[in-house]
C-alpha atoms as a PDB file:
ATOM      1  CA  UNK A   1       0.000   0.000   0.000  1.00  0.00           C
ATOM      2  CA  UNK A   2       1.235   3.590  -1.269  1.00  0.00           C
ATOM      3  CA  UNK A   3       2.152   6.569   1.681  1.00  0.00           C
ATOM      4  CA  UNK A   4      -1.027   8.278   0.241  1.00  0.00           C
ATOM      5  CA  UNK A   5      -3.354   5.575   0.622  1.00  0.00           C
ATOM      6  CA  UNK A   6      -1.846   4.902   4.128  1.00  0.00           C
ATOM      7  CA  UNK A   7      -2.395   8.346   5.229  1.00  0.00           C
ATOM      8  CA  UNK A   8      -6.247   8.250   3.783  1.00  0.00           C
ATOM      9  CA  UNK A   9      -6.584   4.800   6.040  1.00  0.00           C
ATOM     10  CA  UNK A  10      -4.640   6.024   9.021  1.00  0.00           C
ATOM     11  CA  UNK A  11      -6.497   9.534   8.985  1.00  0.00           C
ATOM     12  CA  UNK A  12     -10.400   7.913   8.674  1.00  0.00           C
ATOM     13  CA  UNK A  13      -9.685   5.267  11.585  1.00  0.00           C
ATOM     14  CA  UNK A  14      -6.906   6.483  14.270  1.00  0.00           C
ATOM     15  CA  UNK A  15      -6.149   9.933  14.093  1.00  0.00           C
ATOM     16  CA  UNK A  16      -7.156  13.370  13.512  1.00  0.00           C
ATOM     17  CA  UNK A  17      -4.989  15.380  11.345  1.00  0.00           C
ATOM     18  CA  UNK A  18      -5.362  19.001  11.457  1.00  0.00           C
ATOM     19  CA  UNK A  19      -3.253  21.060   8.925  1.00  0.00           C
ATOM     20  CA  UNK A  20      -2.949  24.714   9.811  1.00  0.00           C
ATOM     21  CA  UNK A  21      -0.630  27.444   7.548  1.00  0.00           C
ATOM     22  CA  UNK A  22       1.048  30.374   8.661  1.00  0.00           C
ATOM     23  CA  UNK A  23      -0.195  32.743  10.028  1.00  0.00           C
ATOM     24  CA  UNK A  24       0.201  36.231   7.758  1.00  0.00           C
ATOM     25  CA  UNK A  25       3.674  37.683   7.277  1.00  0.00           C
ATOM     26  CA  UNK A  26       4.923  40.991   6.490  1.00  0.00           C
ATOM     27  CA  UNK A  27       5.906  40.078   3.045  1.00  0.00           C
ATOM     28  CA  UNK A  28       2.388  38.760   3.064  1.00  0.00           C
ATOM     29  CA  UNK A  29       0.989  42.109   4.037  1.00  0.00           C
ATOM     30  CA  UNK A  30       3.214  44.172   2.038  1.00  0.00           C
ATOM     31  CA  UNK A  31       2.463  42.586  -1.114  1.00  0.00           C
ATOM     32  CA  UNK A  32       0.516  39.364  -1.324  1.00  0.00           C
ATOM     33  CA  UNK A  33       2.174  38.102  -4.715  1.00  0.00           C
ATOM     34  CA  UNK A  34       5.881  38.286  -3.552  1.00  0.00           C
ATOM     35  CA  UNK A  35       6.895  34.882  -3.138  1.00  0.00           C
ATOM     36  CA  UNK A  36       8.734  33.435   0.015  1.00  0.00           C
ATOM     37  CA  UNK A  37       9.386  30.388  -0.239  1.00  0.00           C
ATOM     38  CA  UNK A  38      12.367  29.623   1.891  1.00  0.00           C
ATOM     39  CA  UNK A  39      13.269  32.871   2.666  1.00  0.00           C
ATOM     40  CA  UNK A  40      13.053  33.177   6.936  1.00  0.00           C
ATOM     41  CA  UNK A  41      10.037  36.034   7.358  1.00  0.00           C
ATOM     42  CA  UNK A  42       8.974  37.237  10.376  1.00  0.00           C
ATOM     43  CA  UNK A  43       4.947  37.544  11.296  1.00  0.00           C
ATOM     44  CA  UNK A  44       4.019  41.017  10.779  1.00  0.00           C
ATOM     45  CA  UNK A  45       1.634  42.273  14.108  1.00  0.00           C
ATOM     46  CA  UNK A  46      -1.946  40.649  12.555  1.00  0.00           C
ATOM     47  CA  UNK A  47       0.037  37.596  11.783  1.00  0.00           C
ATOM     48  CA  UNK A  48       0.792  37.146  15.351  1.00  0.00           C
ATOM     49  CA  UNK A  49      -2.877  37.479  16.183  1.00  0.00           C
ATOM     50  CA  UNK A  50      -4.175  35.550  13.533  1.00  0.00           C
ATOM     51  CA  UNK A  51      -1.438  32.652  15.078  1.00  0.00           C
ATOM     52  CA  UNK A  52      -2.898  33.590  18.430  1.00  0.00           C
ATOM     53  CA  UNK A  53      -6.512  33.303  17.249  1.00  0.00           C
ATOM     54  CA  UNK A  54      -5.621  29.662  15.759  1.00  0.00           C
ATOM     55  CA  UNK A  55      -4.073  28.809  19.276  1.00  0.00           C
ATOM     56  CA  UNK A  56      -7.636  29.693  20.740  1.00  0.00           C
ATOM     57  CA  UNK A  57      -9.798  27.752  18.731  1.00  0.00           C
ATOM     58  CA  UNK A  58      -7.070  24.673  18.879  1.00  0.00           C
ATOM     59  CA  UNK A  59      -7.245  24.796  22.652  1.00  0.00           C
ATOM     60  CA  UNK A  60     -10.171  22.180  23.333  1.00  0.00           C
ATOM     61  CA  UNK A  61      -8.282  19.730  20.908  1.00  0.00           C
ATOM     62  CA  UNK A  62      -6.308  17.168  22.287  1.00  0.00           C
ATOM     63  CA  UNK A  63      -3.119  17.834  20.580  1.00  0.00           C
ATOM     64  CA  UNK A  64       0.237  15.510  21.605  1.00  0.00           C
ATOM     65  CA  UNK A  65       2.433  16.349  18.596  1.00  0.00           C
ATOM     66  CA  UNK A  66       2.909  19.471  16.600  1.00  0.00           C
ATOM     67  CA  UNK A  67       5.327  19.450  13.632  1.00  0.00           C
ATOM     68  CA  UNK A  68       6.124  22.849  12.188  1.00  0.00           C
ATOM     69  CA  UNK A  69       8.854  24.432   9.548  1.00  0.00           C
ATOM     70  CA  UNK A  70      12.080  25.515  11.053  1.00  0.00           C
ATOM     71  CA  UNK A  71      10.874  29.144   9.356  1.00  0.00           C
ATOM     72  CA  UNK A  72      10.309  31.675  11.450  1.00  0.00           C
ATOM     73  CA  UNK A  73       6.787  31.660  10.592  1.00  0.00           C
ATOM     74  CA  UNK A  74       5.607  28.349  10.894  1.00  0.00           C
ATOM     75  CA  UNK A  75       7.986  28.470  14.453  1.00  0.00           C
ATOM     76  CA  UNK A  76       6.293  31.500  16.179  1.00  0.00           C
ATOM     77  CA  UNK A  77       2.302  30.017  14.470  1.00  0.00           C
ATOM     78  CA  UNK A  78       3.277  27.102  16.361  1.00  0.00           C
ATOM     79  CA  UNK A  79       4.599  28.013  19.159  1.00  0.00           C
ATOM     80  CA  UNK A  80       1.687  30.153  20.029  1.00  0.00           C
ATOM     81  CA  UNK A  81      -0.668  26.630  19.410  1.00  0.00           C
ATOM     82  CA  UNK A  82       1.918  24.717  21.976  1.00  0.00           C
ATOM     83  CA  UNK A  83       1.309  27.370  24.822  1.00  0.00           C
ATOM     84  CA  UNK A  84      -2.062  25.850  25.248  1.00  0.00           C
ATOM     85  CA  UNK A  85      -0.708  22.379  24.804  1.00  0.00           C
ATOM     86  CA  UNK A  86       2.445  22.386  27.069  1.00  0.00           C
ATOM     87  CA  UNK A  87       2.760  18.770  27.130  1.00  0.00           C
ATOM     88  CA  UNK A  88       2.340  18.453  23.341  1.00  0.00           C
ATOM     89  CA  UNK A  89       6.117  17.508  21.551  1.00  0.00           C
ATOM     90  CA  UNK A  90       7.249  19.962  19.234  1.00  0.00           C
ATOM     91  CA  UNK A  91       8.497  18.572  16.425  1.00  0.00           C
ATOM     92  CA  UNK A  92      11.113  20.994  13.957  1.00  0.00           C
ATOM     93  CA  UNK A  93      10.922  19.072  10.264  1.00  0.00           C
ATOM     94  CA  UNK A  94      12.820  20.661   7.687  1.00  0.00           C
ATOM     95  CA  UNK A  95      10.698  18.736   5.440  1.00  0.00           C
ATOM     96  CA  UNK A  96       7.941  21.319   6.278  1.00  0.00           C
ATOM     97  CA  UNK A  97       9.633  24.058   5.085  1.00  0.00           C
ATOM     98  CA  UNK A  98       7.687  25.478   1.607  1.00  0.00           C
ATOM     99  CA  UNK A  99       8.006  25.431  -1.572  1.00  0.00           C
ATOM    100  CA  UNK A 100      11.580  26.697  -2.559  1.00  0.00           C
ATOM    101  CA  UNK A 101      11.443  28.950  -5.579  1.00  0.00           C
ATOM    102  CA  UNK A 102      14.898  29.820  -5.934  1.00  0.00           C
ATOM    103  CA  UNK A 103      15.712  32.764  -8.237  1.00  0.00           C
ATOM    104  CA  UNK A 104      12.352  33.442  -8.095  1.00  0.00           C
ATOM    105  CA  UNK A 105      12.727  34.156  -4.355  1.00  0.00           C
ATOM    106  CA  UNK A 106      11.891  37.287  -3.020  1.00  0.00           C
ATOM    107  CA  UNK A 107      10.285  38.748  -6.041  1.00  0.00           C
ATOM    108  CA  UNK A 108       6.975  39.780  -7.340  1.00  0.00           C
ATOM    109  CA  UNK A 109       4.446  38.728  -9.930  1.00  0.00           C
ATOM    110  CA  UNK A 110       5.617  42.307 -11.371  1.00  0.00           C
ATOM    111  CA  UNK A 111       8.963  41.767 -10.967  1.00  0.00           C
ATOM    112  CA  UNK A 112       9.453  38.018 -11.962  1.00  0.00           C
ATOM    113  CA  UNK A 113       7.691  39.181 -15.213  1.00  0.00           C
ATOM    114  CA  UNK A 114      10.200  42.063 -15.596  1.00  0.00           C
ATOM    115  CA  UNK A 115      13.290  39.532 -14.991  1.00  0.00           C
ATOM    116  CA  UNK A 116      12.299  36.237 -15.344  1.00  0.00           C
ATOM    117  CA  UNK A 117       9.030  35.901 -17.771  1.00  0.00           C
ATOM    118  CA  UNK A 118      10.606  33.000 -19.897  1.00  0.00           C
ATOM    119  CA  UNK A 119      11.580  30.707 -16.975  1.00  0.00           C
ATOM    120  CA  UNK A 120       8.072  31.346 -15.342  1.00  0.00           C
ATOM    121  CA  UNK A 121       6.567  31.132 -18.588  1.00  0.00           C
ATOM    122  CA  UNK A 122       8.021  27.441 -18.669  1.00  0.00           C
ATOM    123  CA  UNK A 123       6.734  26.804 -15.278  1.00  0.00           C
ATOM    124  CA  UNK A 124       3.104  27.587 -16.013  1.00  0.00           C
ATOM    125  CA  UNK A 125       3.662  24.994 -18.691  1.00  0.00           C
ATOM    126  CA  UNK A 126       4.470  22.295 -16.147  1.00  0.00           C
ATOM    127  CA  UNK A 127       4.137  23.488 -12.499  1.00  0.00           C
ATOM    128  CA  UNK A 128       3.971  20.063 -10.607  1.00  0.00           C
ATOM    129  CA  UNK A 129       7.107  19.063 -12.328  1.00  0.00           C
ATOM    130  CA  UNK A 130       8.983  22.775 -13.547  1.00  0.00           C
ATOM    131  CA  UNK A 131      11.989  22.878 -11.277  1.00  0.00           C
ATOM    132  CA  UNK A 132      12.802  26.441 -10.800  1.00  0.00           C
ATOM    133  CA  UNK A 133      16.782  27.596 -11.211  1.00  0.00           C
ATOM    134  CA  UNK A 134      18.378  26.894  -7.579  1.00  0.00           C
ATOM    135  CA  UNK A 135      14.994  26.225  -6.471  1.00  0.00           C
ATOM    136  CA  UNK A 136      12.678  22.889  -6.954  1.00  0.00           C
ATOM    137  CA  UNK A 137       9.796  21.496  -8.391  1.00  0.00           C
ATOM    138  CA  UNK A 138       6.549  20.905  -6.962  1.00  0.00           C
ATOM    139  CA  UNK A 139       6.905  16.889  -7.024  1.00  0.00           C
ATOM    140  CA  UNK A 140      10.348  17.387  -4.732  1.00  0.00           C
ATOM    141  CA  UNK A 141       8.078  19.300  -2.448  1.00  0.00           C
ATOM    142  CA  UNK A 142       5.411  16.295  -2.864  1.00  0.00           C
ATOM    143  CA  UNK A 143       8.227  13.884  -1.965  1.00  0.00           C
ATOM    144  CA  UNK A 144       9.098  15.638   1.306  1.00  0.00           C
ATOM    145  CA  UNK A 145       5.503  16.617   2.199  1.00  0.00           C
ATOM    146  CA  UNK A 146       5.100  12.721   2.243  1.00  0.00           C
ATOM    147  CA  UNK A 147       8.682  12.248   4.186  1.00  0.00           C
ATOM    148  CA  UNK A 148       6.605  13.911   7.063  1.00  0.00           C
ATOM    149  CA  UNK A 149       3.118  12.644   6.319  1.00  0.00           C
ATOM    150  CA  UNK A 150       4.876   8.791   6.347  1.00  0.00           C
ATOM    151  CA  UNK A 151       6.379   9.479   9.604  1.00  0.00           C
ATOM    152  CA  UNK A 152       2.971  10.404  11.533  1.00  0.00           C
ATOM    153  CA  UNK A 153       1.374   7.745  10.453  1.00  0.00           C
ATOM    154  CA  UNK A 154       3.466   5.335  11.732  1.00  0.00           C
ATOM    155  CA  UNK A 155       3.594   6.465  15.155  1.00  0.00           C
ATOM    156  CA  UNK A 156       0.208   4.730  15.934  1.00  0.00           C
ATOM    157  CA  UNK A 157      -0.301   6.191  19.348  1.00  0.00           C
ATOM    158  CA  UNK A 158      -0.911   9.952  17.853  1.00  0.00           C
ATOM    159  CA  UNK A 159      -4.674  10.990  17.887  1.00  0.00           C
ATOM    160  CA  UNK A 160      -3.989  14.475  16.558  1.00  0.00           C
ATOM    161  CA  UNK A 161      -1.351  16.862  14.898  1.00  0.00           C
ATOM    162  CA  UNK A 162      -1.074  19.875  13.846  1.00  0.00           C
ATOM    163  CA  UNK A 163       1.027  20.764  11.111  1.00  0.00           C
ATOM    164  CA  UNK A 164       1.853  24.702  10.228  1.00  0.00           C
ATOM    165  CA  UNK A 165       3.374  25.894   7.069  1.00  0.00           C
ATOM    166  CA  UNK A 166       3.689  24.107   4.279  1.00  0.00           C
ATOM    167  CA  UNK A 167       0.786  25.204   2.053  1.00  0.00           C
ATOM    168  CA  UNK A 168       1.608  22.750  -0.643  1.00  0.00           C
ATOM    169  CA  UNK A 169      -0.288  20.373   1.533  1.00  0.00           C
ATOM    170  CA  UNK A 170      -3.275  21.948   1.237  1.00  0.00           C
ATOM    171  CA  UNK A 171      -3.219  21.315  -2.487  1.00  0.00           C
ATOM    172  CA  UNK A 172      -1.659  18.134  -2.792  1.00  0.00           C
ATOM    173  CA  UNK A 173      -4.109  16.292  -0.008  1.00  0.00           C
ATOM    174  CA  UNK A 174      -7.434  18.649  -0.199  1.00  0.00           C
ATOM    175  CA  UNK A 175      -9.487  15.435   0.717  1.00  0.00           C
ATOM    176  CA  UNK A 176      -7.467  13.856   3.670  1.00  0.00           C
ATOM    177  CA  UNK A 177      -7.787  16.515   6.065  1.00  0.00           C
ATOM    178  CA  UNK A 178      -9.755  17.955   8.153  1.00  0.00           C
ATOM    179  CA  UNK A 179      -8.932  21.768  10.154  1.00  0.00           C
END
């Protein structure tokens, strides 16, 4: 049996998975179509209560493990979750971090049309599998979503996670989970 069908079994009969993002950064509220990636931003001051907000309506859940992104982002969103859950592990998992866009870091739609419009250009022509100059694709983020995915599952005794960051998940498992 395939990691994806595992999760679907795992996720209907012993756990409850609950996938959370970031909360808003200030890249985020500066301009919404820069792209981060990698790059180590900071919640801007309604990103910290949005991640406070989350914590609140997580705090009846019986959460034992969190795994979040090394970035900053995902670290404070789930650090805020964990202060109503102090006996919940926090797990760091590079393999959370998002997608990396590489050159493509940093910029905007605006300004990755100005610089880059051939290479993105290619990438709209095959997203899932367009690896992006010192960057990657969106199957090498697929591969390490499910690096992290494989591992919960097989720790039987977890009831419930919570997993910030890494938005890719949201698109590659819409159906699995519930949040």
């Amino acid at each position: 049996m395939g990691v994806y069908q595992r999760i679907k079994q795992e996720v209907k009969y012993s756990m409850k998975l609950i996938i959370t993002r970031h909360a808003q950064t200030s890249w985020n509220k500066e301009n919404p179509t820069r792209l981060q990636g990698i790059k180590d931003t900071d919640l801007s001051k309604e990103g910290k209560e949005q991640a406070r907000k989350l914590a609140l309506r997580l705090k009846s859940h019986n959460i034992e493990l969190i795994f979040t992104s090394p970035l900053k982002r995902a670290l404070e969103t789930a650090q805020e979750i964990k202060k109503f859950h102090p006996k919940a592990k926090l797990i760091v998992d590079e393999n959370l971090k998002e997608l990396n866009f590489g050159i493509l870091e940093g910029l905007t739609d605006k300004g990755i049309q100005e610089k880059y419009k051939e290479i993105w250009e290619a990438r709209e022509k095959d997203k899932f599998n367009y690896k992006i100059p010192g960057g990657e694709s969106y199957e090498e983020t697929e591969v390490r979503a499910l690096r992290v995915l494989d591992k919960i599952i097989k720790t039987k005794t977890i009831f419930h996670q919570v997993l910030p960051a890494i938005k890719c998940f949201q698109f590659i498992f819409p159906s699995i989970f519930i949040g």
